[in-house]
C-alpha atoms as a PDB file:
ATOM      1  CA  UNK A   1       8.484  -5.362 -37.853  1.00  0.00           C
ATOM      2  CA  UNK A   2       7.017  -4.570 -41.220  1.00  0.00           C
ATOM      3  CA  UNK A   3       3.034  -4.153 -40.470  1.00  0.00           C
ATOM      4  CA  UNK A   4       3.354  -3.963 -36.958  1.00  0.00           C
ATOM      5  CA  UNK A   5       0.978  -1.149 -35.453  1.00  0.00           C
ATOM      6  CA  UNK A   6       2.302  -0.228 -31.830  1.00  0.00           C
ATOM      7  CA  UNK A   7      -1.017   0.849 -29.812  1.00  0.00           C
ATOM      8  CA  UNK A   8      -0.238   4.126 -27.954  1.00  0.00           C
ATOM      9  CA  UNK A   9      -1.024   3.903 -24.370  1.00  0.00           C
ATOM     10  CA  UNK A  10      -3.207   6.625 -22.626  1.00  0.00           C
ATOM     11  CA  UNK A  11      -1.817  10.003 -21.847  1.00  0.00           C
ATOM     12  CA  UNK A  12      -0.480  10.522 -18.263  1.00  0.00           C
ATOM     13  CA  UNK A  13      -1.603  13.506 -17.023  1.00  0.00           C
ATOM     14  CA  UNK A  14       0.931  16.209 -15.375  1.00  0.00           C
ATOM     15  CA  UNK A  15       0.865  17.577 -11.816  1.00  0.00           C
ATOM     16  CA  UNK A  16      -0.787  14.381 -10.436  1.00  0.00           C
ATOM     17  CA  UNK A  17       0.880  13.629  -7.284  1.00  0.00           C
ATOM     18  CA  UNK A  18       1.053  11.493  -4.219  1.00  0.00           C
ATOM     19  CA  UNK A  19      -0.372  13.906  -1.865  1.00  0.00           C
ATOM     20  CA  UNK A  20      -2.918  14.422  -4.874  1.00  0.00           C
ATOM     21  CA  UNK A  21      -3.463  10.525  -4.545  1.00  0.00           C
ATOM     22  CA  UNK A  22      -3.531  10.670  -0.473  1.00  0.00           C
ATOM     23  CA  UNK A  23      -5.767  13.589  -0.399  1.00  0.00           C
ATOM     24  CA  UNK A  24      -8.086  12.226  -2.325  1.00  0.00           C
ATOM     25  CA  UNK A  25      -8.597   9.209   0.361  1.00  0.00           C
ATOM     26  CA  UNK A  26     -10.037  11.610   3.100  1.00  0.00           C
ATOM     27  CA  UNK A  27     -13.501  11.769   0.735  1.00  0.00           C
ATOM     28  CA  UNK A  28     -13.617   8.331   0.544  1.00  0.00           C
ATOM     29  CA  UNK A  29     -12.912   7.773   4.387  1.00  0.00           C
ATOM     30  CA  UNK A  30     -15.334  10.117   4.959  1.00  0.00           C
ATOM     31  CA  UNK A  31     -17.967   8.623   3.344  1.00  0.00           C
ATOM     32  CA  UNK A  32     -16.952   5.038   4.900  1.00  0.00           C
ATOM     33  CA  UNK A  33     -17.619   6.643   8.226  1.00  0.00           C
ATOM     34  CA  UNK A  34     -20.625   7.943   7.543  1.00  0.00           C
ATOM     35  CA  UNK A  35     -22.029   4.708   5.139  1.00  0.00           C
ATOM     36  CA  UNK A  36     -20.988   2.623   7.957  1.00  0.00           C
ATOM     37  CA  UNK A  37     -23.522   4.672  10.474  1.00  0.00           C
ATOM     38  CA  UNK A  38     -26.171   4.743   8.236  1.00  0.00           C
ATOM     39  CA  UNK A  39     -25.753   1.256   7.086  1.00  0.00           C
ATOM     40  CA  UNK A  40     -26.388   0.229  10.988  1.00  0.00           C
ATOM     41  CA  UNK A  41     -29.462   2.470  11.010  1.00  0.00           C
ATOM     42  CA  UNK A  42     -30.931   0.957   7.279  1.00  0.00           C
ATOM     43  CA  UNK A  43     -30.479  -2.200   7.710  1.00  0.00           C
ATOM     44  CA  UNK A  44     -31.081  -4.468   4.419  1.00  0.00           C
ATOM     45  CA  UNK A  45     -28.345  -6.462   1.459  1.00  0.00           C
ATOM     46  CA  UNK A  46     -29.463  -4.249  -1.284  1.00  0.00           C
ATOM     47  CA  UNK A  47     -28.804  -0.993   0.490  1.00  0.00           C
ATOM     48  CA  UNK A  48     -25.233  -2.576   1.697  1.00  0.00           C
ATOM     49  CA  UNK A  49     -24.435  -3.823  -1.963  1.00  0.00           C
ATOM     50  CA  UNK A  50     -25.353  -0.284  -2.327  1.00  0.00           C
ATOM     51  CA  UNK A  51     -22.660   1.487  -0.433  1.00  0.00           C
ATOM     52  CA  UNK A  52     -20.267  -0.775  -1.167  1.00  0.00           C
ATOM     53  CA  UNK A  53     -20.277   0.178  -5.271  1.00  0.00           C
ATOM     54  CA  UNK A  54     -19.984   3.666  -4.173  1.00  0.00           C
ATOM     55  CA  UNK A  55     -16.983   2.854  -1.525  1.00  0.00           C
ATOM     56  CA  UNK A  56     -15.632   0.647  -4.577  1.00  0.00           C
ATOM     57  CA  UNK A  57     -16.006   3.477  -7.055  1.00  0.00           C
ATOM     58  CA  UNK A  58     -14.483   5.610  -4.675  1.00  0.00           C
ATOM     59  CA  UNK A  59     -11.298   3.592  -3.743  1.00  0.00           C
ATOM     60  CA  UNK A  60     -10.583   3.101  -7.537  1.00  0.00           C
ATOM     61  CA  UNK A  61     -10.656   6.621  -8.513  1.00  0.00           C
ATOM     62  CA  UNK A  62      -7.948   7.113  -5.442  1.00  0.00           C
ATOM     63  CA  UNK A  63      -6.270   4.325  -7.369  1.00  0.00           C
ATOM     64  CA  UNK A  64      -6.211   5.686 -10.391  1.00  0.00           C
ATOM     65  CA  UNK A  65      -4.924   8.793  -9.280  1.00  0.00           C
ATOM     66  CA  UNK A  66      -2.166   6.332  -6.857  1.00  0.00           C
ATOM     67  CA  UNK A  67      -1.149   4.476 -10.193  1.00  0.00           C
ATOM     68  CA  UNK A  68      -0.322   7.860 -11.702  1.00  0.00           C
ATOM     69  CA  UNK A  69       1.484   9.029  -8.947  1.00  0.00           C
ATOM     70  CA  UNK A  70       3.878   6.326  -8.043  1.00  0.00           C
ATOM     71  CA  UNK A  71       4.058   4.314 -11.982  1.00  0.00           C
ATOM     72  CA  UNK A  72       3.561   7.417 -14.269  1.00  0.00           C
ATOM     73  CA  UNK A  73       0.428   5.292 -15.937  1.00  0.00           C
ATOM     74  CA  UNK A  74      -2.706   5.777 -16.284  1.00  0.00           C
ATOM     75  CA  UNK A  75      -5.451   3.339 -16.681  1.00  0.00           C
ATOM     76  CA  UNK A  76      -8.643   4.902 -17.467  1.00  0.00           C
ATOM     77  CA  UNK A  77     -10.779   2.463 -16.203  1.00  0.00           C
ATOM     78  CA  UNK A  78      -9.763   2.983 -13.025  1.00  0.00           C
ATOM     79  CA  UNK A  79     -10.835   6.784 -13.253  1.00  0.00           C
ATOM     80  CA  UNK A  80     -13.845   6.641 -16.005  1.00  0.00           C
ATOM     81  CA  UNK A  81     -15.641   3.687 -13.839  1.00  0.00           C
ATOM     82  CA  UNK A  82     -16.898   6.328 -11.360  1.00  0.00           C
ATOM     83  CA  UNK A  83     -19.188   7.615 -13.939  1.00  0.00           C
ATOM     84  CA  UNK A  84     -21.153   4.250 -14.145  1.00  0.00           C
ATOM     85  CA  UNK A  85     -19.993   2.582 -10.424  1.00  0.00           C
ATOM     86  CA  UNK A  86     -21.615   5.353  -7.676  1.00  0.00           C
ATOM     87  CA  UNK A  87     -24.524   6.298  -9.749  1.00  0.00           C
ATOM     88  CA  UNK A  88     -25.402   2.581  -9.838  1.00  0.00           C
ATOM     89  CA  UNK A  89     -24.285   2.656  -6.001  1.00  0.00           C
ATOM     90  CA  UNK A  90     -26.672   5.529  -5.254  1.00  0.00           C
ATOM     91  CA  UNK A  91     -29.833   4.120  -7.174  1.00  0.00           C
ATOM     92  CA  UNK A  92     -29.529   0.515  -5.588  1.00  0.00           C
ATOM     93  CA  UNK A  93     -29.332   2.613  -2.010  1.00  0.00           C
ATOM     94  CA  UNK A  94     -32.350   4.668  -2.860  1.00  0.00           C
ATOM     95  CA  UNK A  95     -34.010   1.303  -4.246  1.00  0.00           C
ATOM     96  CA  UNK A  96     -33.452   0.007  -0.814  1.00  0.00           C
ATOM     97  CA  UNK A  97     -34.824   2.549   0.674  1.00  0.00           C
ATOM     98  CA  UNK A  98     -38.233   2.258  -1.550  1.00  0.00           C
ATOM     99  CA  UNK A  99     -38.762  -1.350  -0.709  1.00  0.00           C
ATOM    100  CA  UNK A 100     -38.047  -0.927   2.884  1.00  0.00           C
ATOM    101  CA  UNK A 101     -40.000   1.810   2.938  1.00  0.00           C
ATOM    102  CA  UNK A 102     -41.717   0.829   6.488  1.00  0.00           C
ATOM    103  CA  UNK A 103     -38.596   0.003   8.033  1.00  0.00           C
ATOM    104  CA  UNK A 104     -37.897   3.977   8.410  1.00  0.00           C
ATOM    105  CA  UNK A 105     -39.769   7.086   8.556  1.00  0.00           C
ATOM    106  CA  UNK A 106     -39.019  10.273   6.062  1.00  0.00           C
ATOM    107  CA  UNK A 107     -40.008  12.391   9.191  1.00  0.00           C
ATOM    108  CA  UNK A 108     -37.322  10.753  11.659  1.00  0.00           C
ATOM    109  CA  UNK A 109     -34.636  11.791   8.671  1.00  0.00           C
ATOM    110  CA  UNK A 110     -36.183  14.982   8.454  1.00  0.00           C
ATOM    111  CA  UNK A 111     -36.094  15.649  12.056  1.00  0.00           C
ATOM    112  CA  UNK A 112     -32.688  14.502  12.135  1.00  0.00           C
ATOM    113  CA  UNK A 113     -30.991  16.519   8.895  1.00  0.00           C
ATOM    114  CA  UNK A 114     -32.837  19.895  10.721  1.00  0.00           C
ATOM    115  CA  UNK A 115     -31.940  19.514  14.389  1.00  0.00           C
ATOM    116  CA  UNK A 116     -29.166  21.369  15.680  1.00  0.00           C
ATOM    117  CA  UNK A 117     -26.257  21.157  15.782  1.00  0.00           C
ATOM    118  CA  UNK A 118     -26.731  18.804  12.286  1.00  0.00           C
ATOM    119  CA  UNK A 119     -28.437  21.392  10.077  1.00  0.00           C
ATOM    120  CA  UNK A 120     -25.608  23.554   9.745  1.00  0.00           C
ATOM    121  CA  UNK A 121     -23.635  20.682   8.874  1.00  0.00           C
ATOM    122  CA  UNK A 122     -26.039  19.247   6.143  1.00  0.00           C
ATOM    123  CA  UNK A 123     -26.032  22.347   4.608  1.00  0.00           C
ATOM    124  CA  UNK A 124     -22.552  22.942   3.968  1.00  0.00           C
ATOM    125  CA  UNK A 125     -22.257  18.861   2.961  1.00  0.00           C
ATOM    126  CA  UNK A 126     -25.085  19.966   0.502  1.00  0.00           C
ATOM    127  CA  UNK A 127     -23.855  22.879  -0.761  1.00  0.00           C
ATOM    128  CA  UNK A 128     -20.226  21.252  -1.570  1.00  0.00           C
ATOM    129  CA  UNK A 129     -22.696  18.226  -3.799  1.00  0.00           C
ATOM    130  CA  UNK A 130     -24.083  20.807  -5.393  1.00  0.00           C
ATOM    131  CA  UNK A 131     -20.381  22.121  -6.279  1.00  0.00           C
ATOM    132  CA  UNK A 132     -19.145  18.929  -6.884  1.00  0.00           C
ATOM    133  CA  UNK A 133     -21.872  18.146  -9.823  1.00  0.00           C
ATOM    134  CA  UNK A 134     -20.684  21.181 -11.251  1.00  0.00           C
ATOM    135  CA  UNK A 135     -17.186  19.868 -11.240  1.00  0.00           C
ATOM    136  CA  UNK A 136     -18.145  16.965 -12.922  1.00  0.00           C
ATOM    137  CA  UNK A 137     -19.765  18.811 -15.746  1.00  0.00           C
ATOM    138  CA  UNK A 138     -17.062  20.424 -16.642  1.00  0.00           C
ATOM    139  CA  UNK A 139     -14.950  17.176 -17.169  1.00  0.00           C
ATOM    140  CA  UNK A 140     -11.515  18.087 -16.255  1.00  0.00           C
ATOM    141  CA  UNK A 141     -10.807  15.210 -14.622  1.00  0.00           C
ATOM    142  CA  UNK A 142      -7.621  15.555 -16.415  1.00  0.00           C
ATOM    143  CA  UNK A 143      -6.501  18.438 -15.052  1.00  0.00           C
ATOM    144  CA  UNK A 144      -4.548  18.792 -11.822  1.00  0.00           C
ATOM    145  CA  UNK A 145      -5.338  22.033 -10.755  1.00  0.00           C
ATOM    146  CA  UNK A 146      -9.116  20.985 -11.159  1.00  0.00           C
ATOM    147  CA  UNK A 147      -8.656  17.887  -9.282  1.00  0.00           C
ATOM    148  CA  UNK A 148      -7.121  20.049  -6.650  1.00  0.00           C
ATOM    149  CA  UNK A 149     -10.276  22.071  -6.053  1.00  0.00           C
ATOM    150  CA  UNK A 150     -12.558  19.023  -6.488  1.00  0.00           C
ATOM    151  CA  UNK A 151     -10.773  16.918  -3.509  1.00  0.00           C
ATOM    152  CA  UNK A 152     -10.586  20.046  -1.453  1.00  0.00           C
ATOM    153  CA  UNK A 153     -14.390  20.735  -1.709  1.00  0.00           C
ATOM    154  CA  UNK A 154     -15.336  16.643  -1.810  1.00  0.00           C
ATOM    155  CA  UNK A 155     -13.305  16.473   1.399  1.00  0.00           C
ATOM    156  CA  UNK A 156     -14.956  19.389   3.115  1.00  0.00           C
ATOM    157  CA  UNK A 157     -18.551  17.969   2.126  1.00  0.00           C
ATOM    158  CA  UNK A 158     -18.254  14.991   3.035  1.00  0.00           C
ATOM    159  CA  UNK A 159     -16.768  16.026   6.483  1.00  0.00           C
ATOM    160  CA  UNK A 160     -19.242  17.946   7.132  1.00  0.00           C
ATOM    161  CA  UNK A 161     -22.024  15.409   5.688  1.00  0.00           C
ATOM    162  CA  UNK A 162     -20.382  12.564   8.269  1.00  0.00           C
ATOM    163  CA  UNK A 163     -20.439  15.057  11.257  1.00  0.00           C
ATOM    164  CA  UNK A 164     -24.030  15.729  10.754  1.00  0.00           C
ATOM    165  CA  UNK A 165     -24.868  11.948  10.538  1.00  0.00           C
ATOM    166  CA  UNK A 166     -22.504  11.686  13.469  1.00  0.00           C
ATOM    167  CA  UNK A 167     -24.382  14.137  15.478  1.00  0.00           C
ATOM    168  CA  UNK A 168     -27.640  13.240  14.400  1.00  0.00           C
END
């Protein structure tokens, strides 16, 4: 068809797999678990509506990565929404928090996030954040190999970030 401009779709990237796709659900679970417990012990809509754009961030990106697995296409919404979705997620938690501000005590965390056998826990969960910001500055999120670290250390975190709620 004379005139007829054919829009390219977006690249697919290589090495993205299923197990890729499957791994990356254990973050996500993780973070369920531990949303769900503190979610019981915050009560309040905002802090909910919270958790749930992070959970719903989370189970896109694993969608993303599922669509590229089993269709060989990518749509880069469901991947690039994660940059907009959790922070959003995070603030409205943290705006909860604020307002509600008499329905919990900074001291009770505290005591909590530095009791044993928690604190070791924490820690690690931290340390793997801190990691996992430095991931995201890089922006390879095209790159399998990178993803591959990312999950592994996401997973690990937030394992270790549910057992200390867990334990708490």
């Amino acid at each position: 068809m004379a005139g007829h401009i054919k829009k390219s779709s977006p690249r697919v990237p290589e090495g993205f797999t299923l197990s890729m796709a499957v791994m990356d659900c254990f973050p996500v679970f993780f973070f369920c678990v531990s949303a769900c417990c503190l979610a019981a012990r915050f009560p309040g809509a905002l802090f909910r509506i919270g958790i749930f754009c992070i959970i719903l961030a989370g189970s896109l990106k694993v969608s993303w990565k599922m669509v590229i697995a089993l269709a060989k296409k990518n749509i880069p919404f469901l991947g690039r929404q994660m940059r907009f979705l959790m922070p959003a997620g995070f603030a409205l938690c943290i705006l909860s928090l604020a307002i509600r501000k008499n329905d919990w005590s900074i001291r009770a965390v505290w005591q909590h996030i530095t009791s044993l056998p928690s604190l070791p826990f924490f820690l690690i969960g931290i340390a793997g954040m801190c990691l996992m910001v430095r991931f995201a500055r890089k922006g390879r999120q095209m790159d399998a190999k990178a993803n591959w670290k990312e999950q592994a250390v996401n997973a690990a975190a937030q394992f270790c970030i549910m057992m200390g709620i867990l334990l708490a």
